[in-house]
Structures are given as C-alpha cells and as structure tokens.
PDB file of N, CA and C in Angstrom:
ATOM      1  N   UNK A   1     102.349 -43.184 162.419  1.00  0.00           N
ATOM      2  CA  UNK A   1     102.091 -42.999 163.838  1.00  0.00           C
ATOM      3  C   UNK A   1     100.696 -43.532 164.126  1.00  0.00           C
ATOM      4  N   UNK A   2     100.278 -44.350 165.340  1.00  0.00           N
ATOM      5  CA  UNK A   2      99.295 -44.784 165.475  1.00  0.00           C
ATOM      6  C   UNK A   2      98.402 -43.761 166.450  1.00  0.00           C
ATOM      7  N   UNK A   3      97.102 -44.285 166.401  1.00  0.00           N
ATOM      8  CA  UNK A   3      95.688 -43.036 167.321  1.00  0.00           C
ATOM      9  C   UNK A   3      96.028 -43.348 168.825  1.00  0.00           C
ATOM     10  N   UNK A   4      97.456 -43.874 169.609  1.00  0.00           N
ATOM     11  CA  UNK A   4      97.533 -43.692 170.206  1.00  0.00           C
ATOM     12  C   UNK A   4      98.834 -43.297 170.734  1.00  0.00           C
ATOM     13  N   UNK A   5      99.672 -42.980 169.918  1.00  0.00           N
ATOM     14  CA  UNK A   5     101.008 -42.047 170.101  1.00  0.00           C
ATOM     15  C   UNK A   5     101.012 -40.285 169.645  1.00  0.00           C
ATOM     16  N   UNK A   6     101.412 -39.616 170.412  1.00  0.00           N
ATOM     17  CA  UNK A   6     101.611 -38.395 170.469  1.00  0.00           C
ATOM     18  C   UNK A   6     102.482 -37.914 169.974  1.00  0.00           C
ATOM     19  N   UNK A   7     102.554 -36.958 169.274  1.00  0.00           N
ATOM     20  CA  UNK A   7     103.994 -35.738 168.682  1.00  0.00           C
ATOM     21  C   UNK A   7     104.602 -35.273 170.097  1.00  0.00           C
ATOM     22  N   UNK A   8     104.463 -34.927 171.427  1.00  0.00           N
ATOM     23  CA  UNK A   8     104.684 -34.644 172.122  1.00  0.00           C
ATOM     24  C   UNK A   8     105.455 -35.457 172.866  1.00  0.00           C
ATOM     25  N   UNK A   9     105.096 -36.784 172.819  1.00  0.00           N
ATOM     26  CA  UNK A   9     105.525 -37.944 173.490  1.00  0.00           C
ATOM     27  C   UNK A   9     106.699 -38.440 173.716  1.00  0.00           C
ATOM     28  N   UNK A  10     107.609 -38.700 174.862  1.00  0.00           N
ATOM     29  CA  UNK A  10     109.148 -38.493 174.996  1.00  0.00           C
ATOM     30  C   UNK A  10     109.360 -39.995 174.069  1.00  0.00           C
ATOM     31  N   UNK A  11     110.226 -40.171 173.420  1.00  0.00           N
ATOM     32  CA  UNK A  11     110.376 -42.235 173.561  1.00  0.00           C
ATOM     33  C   UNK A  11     111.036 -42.879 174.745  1.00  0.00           C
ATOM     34  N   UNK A  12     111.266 -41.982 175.949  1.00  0.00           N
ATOM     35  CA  UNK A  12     111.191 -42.841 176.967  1.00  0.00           C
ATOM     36  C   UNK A  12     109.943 -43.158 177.471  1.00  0.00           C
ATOM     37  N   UNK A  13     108.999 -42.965 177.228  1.00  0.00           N
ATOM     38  CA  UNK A  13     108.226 -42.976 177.763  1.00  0.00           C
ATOM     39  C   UNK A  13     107.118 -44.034 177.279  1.00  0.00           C
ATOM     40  N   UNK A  14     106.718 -45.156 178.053  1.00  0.00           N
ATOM     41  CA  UNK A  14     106.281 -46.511 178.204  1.00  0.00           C
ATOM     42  C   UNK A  14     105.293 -46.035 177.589  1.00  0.00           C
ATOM     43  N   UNK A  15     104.810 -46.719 176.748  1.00  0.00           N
ATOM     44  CA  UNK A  15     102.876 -47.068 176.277  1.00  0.00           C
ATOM     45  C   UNK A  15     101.977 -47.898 176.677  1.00  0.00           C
ATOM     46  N   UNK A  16     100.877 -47.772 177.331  1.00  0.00           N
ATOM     47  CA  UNK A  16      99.699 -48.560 178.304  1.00  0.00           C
ATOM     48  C   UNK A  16      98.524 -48.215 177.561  1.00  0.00           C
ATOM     49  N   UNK A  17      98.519 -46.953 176.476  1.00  0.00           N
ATOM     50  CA  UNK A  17      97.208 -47.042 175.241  1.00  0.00           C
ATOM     51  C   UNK A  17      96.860 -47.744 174.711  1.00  0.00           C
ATOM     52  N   UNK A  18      95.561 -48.439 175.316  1.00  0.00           N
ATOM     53  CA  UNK A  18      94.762 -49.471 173.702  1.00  0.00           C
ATOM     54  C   UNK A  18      95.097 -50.783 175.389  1.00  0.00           C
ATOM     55  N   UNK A  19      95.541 -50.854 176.106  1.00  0.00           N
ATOM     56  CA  UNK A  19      95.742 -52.166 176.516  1.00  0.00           C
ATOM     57  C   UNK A  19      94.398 -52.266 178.064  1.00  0.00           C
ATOM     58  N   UNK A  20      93.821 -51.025 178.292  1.00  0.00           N
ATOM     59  CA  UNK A  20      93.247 -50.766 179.486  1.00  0.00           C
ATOM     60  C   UNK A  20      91.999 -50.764 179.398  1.00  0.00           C
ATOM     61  N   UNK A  21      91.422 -51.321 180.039  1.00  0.00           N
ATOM     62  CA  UNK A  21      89.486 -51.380 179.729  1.00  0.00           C
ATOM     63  C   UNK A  21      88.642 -51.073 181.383  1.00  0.00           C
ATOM     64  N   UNK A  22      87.701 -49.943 181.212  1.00  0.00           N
ATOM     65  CA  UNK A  22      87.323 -49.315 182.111  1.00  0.00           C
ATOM     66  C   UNK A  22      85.806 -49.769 182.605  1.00  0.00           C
ATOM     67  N   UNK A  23      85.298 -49.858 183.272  1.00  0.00           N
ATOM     68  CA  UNK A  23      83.667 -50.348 183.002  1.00  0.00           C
ATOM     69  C   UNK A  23      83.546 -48.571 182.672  1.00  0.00           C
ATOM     70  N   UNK A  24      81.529 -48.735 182.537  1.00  0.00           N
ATOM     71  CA  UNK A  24      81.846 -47.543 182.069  1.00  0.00           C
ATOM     72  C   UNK A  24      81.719 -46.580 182.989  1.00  0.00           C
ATOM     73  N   UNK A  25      80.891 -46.865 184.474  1.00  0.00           N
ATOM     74  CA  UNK A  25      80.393 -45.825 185.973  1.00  0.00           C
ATOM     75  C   UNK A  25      82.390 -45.711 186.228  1.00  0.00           C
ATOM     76  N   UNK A  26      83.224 -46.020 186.013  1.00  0.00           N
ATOM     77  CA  UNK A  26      84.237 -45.672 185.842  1.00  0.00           C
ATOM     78  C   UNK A  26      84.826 -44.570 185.002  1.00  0.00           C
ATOM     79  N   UNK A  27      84.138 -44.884 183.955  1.00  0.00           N
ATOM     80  CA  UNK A  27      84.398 -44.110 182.842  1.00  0.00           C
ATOM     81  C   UNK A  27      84.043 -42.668 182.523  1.00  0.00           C
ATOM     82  N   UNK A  28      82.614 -42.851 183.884  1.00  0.00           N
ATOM     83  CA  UNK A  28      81.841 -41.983 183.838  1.00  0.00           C
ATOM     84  C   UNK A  28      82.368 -40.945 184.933  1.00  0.00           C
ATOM     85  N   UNK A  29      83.145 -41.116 185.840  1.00  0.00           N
ATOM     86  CA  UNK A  29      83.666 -40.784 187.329  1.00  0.00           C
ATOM     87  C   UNK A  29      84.942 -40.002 186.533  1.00  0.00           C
ATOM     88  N   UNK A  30      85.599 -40.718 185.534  1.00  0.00           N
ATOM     89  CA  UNK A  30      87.173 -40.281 185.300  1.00  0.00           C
ATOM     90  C   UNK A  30      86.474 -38.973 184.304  1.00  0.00           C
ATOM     91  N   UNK A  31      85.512 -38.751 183.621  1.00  0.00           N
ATOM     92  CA  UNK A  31      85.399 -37.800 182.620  1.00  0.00           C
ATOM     93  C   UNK A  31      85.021 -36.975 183.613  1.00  0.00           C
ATOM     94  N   UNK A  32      83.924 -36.920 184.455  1.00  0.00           N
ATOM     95  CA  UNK A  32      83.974 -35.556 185.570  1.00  0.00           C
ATOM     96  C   UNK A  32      85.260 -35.330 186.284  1.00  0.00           C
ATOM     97  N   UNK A  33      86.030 -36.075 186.902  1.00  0.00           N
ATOM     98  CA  UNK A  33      86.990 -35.731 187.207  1.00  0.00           C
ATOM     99  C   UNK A  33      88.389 -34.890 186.161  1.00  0.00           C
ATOM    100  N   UNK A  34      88.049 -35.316 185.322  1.00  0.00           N
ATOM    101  CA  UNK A  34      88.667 -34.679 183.984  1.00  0.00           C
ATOM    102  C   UNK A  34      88.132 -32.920 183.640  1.00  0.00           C
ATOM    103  N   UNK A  35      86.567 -32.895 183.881  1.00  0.00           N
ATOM    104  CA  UNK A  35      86.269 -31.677 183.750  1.00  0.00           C
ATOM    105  C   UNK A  35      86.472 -30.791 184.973  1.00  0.00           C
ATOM    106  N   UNK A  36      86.705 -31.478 185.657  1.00  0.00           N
ATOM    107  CA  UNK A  36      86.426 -30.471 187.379  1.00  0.00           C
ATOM    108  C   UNK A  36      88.197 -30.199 187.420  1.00  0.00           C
ATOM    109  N   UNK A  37      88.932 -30.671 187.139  1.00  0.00           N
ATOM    110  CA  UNK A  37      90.632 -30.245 187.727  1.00  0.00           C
ATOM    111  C   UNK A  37      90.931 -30.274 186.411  1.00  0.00           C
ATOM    112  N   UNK A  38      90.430 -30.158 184.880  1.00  0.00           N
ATOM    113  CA  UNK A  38      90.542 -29.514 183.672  1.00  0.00           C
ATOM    114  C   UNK A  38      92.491 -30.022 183.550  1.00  0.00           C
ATOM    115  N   UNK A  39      91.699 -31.635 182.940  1.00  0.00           N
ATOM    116  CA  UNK A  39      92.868 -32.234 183.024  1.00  0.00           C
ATOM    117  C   UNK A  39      92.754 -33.031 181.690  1.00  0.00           C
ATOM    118  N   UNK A  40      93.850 -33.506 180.809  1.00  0.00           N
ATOM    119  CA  UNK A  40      93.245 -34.527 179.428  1.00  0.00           C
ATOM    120  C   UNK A  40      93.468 -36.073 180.484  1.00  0.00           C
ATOM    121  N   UNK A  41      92.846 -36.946 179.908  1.00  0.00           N
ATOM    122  CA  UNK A  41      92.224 -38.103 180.291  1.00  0.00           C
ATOM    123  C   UNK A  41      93.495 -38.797 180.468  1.00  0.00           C
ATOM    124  N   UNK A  42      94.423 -38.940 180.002  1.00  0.00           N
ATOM    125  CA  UNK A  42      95.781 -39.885 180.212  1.00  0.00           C
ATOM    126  C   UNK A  42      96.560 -39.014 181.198  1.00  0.00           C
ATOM    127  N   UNK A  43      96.559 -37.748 181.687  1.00  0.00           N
ATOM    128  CA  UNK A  43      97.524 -37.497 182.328  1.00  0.00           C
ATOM    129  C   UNK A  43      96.575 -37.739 183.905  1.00  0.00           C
ATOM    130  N   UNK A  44      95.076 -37.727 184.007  1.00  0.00           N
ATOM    131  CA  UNK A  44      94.410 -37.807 184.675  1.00  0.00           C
ATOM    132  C   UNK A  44      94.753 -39.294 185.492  1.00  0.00           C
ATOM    133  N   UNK A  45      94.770 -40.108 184.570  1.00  0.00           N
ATOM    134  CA  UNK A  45      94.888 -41.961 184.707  1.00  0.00           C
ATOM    135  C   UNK A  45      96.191 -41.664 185.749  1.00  0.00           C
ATOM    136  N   UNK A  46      97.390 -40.732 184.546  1.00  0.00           N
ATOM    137  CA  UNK A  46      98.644 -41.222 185.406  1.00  0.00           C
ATOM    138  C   UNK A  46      98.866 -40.786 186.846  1.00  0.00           C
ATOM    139  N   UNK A  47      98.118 -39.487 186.881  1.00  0.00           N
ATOM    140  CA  UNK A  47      98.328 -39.321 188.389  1.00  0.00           C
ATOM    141  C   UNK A  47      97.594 -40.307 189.326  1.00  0.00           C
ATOM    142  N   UNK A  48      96.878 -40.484 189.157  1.00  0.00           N
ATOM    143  CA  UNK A  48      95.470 -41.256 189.568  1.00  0.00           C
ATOM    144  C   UNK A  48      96.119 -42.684 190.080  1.00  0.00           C
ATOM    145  N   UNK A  49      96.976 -43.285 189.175  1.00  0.00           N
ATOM    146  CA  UNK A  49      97.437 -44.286 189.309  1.00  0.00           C
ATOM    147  C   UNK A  49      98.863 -43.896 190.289  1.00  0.00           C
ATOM    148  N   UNK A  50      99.700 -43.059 189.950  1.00  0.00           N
ATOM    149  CA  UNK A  50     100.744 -42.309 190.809  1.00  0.00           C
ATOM    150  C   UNK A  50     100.606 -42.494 191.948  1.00  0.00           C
ATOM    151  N   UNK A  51      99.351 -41.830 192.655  1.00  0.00           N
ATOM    152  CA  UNK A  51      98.587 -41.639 193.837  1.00  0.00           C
ATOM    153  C   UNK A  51      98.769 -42.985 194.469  1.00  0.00           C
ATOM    154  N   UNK A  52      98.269 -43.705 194.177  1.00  0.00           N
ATOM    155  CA  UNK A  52      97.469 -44.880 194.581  1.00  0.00           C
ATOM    156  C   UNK A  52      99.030 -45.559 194.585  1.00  0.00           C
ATOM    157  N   UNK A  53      99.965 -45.857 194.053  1.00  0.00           N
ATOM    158  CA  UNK A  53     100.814 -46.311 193.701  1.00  0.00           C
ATOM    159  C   UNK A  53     101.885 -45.577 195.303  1.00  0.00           C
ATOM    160  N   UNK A  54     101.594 -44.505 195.256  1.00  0.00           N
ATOM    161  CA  UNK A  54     102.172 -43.242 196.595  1.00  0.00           C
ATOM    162  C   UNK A  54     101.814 -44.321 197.862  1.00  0.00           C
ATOM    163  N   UNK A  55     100.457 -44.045 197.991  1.00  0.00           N
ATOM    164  CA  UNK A  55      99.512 -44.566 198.931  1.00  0.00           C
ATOM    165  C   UNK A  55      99.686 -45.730 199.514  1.00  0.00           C
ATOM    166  N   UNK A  56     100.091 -46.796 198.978  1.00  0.00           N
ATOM    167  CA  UNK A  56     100.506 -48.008 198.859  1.00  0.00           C
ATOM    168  C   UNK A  56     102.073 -48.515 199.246  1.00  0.00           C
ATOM    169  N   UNK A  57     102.788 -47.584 199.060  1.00  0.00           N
ATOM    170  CA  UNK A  57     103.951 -47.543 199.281  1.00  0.00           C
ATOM    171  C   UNK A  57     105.091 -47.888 198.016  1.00  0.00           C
ATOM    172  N   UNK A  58     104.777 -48.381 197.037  1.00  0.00           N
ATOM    173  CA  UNK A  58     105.517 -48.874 195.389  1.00  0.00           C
ATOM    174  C   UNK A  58     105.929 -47.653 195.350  1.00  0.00           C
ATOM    175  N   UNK A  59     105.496 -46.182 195.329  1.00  0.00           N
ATOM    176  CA  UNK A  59     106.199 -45.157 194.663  1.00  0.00           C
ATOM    177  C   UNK A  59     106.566 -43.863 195.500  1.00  0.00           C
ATOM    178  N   UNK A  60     108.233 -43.415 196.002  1.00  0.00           N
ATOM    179  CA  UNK A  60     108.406 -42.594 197.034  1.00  0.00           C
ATOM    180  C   UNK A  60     107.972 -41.086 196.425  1.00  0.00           C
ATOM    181  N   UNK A  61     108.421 -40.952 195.330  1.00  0.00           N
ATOM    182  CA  UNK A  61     108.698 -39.603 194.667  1.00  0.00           C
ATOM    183  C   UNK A  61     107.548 -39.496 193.544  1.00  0.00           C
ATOM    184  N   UNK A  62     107.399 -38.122 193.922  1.00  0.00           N
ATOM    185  CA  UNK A  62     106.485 -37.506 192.772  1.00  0.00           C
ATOM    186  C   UNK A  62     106.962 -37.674 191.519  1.00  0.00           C
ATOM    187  N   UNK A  63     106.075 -37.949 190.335  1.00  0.00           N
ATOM    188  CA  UNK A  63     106.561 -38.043 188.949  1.00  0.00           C
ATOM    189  C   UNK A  63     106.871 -36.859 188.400  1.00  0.00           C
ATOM    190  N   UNK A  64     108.010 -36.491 187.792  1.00  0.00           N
ATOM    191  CA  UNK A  64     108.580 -34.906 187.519  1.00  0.00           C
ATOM    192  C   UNK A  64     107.601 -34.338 186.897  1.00  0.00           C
ATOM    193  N   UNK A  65     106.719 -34.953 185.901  1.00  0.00           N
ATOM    194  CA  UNK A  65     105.362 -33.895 185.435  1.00  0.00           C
ATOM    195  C   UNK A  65     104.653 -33.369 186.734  1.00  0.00           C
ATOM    196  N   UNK A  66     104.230 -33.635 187.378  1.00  0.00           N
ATOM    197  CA  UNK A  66     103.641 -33.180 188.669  1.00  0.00           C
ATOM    198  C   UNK A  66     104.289 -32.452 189.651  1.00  0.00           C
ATOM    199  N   UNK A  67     105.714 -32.296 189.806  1.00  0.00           N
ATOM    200  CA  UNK A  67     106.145 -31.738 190.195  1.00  0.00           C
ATOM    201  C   UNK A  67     105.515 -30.122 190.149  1.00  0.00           C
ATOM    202  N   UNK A  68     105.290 -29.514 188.957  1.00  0.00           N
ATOM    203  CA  UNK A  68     104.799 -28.472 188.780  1.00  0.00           C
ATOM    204  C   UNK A  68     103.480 -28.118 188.702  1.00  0.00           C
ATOM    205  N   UNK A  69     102.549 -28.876 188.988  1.00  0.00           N
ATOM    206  CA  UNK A  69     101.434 -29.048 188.866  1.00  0.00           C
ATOM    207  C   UNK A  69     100.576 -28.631 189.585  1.00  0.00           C
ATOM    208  N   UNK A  70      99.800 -27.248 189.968  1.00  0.00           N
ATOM    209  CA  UNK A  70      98.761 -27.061 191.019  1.00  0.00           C
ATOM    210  C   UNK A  70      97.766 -28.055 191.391  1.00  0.00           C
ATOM    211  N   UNK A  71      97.560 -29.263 190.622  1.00  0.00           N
ATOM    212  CA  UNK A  71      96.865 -30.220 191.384  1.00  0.00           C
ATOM    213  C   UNK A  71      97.906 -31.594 192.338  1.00  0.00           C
ATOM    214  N   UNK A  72      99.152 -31.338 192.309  1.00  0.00           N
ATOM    215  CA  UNK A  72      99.873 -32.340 192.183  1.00  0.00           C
ATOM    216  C   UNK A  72     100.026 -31.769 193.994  1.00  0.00           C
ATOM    217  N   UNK A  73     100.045 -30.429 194.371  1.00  0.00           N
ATOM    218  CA  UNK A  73      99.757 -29.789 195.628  1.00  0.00           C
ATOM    219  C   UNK A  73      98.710 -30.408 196.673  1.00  0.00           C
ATOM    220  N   UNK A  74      97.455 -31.077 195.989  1.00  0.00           N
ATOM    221  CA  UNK A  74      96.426 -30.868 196.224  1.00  0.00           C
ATOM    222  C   UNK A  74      96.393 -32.232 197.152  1.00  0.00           C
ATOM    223  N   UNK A  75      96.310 -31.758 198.403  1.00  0.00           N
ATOM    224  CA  UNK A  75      95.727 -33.662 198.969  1.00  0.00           C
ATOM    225  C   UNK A  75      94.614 -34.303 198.453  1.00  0.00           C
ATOM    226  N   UNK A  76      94.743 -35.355 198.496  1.00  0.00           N
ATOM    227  CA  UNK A  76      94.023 -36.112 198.539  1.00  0.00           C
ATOM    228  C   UNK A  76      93.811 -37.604 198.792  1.00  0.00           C
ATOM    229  N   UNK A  77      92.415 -38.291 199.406  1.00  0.00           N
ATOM    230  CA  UNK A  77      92.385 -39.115 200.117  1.00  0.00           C
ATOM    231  C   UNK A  77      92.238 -40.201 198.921  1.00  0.00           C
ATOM    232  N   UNK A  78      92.493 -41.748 199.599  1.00  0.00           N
ATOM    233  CA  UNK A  78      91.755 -42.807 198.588  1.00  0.00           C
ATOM    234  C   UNK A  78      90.794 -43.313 199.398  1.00  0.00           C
TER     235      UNK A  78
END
C-alpha cells in the first residue's frame, strides 16, 4: 500500500494524492481552515472543491459524505 492510500478507502473511490501542488499562503489558509472546522486535510480539499464545483454549477447534489456533516449545513460564500 502506498503513503497515499488508506485502509478506510472505498476502491470506488478516485485518487488525486501525490498529483496536486499548493503554493504555500495556500497551504497556509487550508491548515487553519483544517484547525478551525477540525477537519483532516483531504476531506477539507474535497469539500472545498465540492463547493466551488456547487457554485459554479458542474455539481447539483451534495456528496453523500457531507450529507451528514455539521459543516456540510454551514453556508458559505466564495
């Protein structure tokens, strides 16, 4: 298993680890945001990207992880 696959990890589920490069005032924005809604860093990306993806119009429906999610409630602007 490689340092970027999970025991948890469905095999439907696409891999984008190792292929994404952040500057780092990016890097630096996603780790507070990580500590403030006490979130791990990839599920952070996916909503993040979800959102924006919402916002835009590409995606109608919430992703079923979020479905349950007290931040997934939470508005927010881009």
């Amino acid at each position: 298993m490689s340092d970027t696959e999970h025991e948890t990890d469905s095999p439907a589920e696409p891999k984008l680890a190792g292929i994404l490069t952040f500057p780092p005032e990016v890097v630096a924005a996603l780790d507070e945001h990580c500590a403030v809604e006490r979130l791990p860093r990839d599920r952070a990306i996916c909503e993040i990207v979800a959102e924006y993806l919402r916002f835009k119009g590409y995606l109608r429906a919430r992703p079923a992880y979020a479905q349950s999610s007290p931040q997934a409630e939470k508005p927010e602007g881009l």
